[in-house]
PDB file of N, CA and C in Angstrom:
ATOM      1  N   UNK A   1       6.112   6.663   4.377  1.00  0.00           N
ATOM      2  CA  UNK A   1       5.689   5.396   4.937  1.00  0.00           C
ATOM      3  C   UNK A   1       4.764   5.658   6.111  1.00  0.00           C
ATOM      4  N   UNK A   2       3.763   4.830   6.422  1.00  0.00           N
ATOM      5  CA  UNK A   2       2.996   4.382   7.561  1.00  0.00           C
ATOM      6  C   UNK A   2       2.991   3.331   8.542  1.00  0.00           C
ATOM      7  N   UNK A   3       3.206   3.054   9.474  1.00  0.00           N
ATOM      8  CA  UNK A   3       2.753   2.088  10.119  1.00  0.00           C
ATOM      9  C   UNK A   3       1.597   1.730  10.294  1.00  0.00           C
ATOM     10  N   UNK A   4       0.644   0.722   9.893  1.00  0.00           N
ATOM     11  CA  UNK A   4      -0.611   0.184  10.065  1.00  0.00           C
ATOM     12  C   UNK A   4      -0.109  -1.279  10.554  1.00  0.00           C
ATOM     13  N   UNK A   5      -1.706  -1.823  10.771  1.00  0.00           N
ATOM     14  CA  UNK A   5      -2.266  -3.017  11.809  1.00  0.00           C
ATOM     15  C   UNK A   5      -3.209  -3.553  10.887  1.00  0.00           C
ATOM     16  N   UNK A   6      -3.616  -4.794  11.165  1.00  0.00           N
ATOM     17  CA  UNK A   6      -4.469  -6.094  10.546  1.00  0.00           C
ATOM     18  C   UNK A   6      -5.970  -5.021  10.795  1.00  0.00           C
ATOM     19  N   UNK A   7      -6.540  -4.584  10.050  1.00  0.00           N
ATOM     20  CA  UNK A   7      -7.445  -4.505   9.762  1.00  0.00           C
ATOM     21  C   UNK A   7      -8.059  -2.820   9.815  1.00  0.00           C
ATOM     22  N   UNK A   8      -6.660  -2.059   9.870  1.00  0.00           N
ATOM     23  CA  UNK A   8      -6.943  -0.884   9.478  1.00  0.00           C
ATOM     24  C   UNK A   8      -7.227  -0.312   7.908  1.00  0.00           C
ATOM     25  N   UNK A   9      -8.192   0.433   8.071  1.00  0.00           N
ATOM     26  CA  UNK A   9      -8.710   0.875   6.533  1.00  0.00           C
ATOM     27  C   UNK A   9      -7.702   1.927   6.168  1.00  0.00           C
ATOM     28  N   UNK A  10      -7.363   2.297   4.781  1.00  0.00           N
ATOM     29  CA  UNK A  10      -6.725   3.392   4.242  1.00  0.00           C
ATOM     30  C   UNK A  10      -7.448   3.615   3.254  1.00  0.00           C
ATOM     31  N   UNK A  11      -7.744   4.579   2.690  1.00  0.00           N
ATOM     32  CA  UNK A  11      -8.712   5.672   2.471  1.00  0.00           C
ATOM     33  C   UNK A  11      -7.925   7.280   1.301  1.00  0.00           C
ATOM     34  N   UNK A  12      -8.557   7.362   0.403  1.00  0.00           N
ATOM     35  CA  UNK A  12      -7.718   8.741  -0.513  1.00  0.00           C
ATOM     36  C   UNK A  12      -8.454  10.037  -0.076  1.00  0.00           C
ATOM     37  N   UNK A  13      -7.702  10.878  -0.076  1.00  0.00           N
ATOM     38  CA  UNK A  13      -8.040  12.281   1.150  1.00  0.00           C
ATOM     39  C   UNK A  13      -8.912  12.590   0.334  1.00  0.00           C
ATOM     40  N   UNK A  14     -10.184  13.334   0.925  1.00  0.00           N
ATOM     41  CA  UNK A  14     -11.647  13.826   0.216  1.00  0.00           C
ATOM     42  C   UNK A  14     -11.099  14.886  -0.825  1.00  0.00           C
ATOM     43  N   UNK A  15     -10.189  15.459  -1.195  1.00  0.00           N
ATOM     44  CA  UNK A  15     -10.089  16.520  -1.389  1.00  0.00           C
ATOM     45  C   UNK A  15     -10.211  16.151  -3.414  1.00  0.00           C
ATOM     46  N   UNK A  16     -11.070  17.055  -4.062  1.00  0.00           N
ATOM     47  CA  UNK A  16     -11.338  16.752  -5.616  1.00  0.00           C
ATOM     48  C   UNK A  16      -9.669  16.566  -6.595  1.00  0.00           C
ATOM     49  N   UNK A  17      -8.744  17.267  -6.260  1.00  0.00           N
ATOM     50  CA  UNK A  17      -7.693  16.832  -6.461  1.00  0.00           C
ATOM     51  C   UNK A  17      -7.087  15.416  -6.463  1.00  0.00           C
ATOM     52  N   UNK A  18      -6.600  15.301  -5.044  1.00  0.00           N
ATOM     53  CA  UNK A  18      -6.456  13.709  -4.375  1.00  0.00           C
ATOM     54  C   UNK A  18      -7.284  12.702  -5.319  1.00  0.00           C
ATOM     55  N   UNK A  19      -8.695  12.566  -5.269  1.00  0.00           N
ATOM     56  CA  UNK A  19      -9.214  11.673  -5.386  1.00  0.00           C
ATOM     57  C   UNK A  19      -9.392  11.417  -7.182  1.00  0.00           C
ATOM     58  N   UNK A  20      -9.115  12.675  -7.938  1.00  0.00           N
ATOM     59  CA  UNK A  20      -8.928  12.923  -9.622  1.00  0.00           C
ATOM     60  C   UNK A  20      -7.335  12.270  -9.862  1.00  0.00           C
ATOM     61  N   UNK A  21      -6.456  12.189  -8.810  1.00  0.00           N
ATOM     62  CA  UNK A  21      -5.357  11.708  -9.352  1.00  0.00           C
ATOM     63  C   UNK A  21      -5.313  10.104  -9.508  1.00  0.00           C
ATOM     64  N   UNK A  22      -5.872   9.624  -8.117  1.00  0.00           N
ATOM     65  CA  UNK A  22      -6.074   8.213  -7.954  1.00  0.00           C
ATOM     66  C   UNK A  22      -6.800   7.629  -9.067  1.00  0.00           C
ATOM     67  N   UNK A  23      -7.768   8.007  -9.216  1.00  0.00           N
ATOM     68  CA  UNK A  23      -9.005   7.737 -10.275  1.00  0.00           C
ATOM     69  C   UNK A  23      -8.098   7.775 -12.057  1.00  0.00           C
ATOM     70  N   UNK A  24      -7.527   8.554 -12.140  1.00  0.00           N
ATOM     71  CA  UNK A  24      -6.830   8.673 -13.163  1.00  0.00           C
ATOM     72  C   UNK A  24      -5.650   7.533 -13.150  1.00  0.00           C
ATOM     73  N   UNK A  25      -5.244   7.060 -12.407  1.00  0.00           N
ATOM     74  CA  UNK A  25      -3.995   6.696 -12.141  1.00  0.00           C
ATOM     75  C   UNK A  25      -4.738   4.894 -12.484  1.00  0.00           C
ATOM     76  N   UNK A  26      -6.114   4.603 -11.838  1.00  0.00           N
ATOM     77  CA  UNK A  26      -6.786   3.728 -12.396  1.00  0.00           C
ATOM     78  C   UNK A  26      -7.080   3.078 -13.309  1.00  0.00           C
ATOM     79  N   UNK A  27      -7.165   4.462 -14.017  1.00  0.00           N
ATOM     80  CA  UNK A  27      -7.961   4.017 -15.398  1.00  0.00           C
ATOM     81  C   UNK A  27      -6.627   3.443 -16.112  1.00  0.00           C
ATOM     82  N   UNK A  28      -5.582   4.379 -15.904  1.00  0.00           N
ATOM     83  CA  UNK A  28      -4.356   4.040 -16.640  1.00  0.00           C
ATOM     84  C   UNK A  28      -4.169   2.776 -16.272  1.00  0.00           C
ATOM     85  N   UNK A  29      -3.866   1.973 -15.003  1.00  0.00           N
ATOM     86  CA  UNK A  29      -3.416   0.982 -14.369  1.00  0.00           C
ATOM     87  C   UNK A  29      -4.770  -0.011 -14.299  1.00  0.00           C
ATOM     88  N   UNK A  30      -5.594  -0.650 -15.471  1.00  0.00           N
ATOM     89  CA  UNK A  30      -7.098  -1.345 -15.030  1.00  0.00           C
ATOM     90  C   UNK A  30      -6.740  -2.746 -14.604  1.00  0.00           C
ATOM     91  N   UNK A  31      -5.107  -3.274 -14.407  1.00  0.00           N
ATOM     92  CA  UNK A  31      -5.052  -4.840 -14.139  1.00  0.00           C
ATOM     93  C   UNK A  31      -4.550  -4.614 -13.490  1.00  0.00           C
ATOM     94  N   UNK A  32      -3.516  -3.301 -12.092  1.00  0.00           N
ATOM     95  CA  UNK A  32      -2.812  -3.525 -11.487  1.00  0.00           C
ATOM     96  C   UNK A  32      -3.136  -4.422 -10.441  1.00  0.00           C
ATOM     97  N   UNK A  33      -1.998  -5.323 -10.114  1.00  0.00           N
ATOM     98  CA  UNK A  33      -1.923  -5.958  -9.383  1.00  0.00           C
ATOM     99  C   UNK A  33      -1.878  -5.668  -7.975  1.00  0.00           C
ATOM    100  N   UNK A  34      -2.576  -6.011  -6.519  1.00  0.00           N
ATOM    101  CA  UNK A  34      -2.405  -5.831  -5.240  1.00  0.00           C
ATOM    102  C   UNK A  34      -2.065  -6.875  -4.959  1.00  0.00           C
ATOM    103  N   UNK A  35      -0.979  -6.560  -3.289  1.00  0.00           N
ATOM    104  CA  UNK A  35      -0.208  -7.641  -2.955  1.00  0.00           C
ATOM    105  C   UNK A  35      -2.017  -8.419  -1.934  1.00  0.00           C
ATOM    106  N   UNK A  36      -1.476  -9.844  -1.666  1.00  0.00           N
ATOM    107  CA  UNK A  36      -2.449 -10.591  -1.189  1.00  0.00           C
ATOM    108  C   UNK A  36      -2.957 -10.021  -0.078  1.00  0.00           C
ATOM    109  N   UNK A  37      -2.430  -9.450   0.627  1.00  0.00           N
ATOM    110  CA  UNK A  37      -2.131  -8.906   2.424  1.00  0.00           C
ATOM    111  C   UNK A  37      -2.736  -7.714   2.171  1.00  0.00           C
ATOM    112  N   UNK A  38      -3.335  -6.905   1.209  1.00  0.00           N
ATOM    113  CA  UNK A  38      -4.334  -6.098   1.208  1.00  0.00           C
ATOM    114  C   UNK A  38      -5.677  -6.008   0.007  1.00  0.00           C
ATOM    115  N   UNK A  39      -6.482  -5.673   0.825  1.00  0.00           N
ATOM    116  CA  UNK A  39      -8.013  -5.407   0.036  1.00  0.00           C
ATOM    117  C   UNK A  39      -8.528  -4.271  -0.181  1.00  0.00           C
ATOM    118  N   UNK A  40      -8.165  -4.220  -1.988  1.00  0.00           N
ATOM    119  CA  UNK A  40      -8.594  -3.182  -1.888  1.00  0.00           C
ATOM    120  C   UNK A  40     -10.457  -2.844  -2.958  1.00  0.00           C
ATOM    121  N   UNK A  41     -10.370  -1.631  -2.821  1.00  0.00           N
ATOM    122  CA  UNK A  41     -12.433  -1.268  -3.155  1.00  0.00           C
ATOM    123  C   UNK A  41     -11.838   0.130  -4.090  1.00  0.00           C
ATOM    124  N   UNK A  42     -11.669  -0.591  -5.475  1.00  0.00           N
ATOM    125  CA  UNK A  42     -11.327   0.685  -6.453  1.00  0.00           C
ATOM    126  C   UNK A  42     -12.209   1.720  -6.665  1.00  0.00           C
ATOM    127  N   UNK A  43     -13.604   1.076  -6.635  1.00  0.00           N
ATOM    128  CA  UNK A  43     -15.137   1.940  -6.658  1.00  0.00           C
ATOM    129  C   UNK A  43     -14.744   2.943  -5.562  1.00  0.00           C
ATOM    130  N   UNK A  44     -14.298   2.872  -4.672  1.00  0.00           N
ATOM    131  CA  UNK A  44     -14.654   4.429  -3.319  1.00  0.00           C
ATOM    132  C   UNK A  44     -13.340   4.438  -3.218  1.00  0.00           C
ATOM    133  N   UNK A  45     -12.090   4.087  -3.651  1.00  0.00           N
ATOM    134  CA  UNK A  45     -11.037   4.528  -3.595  1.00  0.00           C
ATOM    135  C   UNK A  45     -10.266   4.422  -2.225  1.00  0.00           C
ATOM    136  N   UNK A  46     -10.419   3.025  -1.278  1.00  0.00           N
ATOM    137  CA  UNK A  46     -10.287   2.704  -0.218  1.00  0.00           C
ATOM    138  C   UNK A  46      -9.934   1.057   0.041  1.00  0.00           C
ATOM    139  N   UNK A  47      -8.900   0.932   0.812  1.00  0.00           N
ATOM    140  CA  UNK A  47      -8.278   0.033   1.028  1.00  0.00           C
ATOM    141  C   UNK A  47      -8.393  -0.858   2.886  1.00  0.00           C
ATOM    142  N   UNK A  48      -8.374  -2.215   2.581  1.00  0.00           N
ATOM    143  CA  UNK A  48      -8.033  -2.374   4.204  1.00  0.00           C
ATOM    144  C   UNK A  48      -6.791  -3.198   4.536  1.00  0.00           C
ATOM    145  N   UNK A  49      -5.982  -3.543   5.096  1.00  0.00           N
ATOM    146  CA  UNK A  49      -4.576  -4.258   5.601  1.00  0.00           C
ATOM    147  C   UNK A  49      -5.415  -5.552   6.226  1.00  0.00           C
ATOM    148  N   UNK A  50      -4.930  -6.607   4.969  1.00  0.00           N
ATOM    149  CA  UNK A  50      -5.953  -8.274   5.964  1.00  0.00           C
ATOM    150  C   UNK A  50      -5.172  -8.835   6.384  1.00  0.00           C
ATOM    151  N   UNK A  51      -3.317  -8.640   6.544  1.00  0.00           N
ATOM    152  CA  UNK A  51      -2.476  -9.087   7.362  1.00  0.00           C
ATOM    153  C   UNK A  51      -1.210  -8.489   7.201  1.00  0.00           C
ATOM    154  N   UNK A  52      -0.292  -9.024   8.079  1.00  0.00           N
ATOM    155  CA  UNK A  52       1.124  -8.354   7.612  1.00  0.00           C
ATOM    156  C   UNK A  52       1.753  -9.260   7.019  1.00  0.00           C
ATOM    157  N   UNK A  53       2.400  -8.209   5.637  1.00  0.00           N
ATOM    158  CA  UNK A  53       2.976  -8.910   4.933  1.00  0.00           C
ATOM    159  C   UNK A  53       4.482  -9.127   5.362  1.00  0.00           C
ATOM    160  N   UNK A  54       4.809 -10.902   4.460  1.00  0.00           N
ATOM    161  CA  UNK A  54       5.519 -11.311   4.934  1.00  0.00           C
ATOM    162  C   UNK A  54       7.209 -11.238   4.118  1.00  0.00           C
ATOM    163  N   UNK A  55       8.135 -11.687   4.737  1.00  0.00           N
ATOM    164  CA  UNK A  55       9.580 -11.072   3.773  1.00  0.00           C
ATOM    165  C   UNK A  55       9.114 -11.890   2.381  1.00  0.00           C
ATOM    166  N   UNK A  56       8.631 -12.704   2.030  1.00  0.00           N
ATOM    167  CA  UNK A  56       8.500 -13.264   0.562  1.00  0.00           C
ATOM    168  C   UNK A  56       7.316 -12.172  -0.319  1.00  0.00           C
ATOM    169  N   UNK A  57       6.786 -11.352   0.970  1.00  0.00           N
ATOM    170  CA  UNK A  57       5.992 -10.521  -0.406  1.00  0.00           C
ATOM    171  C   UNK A  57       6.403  -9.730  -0.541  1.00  0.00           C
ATOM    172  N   UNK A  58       7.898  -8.810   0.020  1.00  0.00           N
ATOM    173  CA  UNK A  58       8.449  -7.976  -0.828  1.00  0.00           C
ATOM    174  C   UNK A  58       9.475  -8.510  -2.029  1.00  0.00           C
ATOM    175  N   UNK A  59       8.648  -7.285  -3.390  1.00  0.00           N
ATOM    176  CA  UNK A  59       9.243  -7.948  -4.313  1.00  0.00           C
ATOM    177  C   UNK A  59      10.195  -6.687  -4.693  1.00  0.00           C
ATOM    178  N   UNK A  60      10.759  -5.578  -3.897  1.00  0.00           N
ATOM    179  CA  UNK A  60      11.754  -5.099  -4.373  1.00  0.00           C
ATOM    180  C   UNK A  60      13.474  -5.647  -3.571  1.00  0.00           C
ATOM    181  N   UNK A  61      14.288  -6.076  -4.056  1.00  0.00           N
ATOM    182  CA  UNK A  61      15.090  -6.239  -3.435  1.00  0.00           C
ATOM    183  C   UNK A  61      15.668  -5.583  -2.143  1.00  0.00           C
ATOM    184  N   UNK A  62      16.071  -5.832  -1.283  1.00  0.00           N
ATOM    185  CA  UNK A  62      16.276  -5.532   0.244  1.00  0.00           C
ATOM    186  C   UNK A  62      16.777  -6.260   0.916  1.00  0.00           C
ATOM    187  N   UNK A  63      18.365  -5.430   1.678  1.00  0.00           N
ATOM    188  CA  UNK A  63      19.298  -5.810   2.263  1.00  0.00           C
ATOM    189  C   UNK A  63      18.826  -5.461   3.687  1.00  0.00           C
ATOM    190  N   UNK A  64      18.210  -6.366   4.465  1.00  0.00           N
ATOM    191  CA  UNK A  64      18.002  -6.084   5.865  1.00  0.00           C
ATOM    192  C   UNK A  64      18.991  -5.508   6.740  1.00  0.00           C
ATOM    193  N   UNK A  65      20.445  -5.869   6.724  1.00  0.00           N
ATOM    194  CA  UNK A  65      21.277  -5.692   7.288  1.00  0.00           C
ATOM    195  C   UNK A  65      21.442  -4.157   7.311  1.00  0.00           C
ATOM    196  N   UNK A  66      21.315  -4.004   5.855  1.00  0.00           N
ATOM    197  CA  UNK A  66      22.133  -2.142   6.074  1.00  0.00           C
ATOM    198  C   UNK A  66      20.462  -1.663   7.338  1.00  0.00           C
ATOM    199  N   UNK A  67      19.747  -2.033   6.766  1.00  0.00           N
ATOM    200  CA  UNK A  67      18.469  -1.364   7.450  1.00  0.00           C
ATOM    201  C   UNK A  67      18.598  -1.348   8.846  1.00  0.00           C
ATOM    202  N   UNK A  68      19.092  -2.804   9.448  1.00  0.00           N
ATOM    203  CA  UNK A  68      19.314  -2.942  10.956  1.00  0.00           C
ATOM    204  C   UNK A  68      20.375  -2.003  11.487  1.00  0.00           C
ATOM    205  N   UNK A  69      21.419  -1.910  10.842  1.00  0.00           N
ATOM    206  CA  UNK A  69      22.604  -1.473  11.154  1.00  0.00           C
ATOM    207  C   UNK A  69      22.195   0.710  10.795  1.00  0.00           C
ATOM    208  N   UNK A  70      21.211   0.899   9.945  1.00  0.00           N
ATOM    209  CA  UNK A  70      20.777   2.302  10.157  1.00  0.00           C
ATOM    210  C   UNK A  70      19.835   2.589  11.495  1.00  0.00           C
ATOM    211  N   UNK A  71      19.155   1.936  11.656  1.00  0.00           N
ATOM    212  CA  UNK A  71      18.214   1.952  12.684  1.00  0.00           C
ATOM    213  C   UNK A  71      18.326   1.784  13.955  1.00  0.00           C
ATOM    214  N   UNK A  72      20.238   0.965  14.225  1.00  0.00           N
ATOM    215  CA  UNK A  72      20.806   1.082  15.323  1.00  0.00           C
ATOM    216  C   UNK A  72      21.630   2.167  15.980  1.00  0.00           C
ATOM    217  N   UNK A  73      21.650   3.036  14.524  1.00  0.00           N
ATOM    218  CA  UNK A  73      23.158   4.123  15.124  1.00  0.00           C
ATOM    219  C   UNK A  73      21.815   5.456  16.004  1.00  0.00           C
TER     220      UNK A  73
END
């Protein structure tokens, strides 16, 4: 995980590897879906954060509580 901010870019590491996996991972995935709260530029393989997303756009289930209660001990 990362912490980012409203209008930081993310970006796939230059390296011919890195950027052959993404690209591949593309072609396989040509309708995937992005959440609203980011923009992304499949052509250069680079993304920007246009807000923070909110508890209704996570769509994997998540118990806040255990999370609070790890993050307190």
């Amino acid at each position: 995980s990362y912490l980012t901010k409203i209008g930081d870019k993310i970006s796939i590491k230059a390296s011919e590897k890195s950027q052959k996996l993404v690209k591949s991972y593309i072609e396989m995935e040509p309708n995937l879906q992005v959440q609203d709260w980011l923009e992304v530029d499949r052509n250069n393989l680079q993304g920007q954060v246009k807000a923070m997303p909110t508890r209704e756009d996570v769509q994997i289930p998540v118990e806040e509580q255990l999370i609070v209660e790890l993050c307190s001990r």
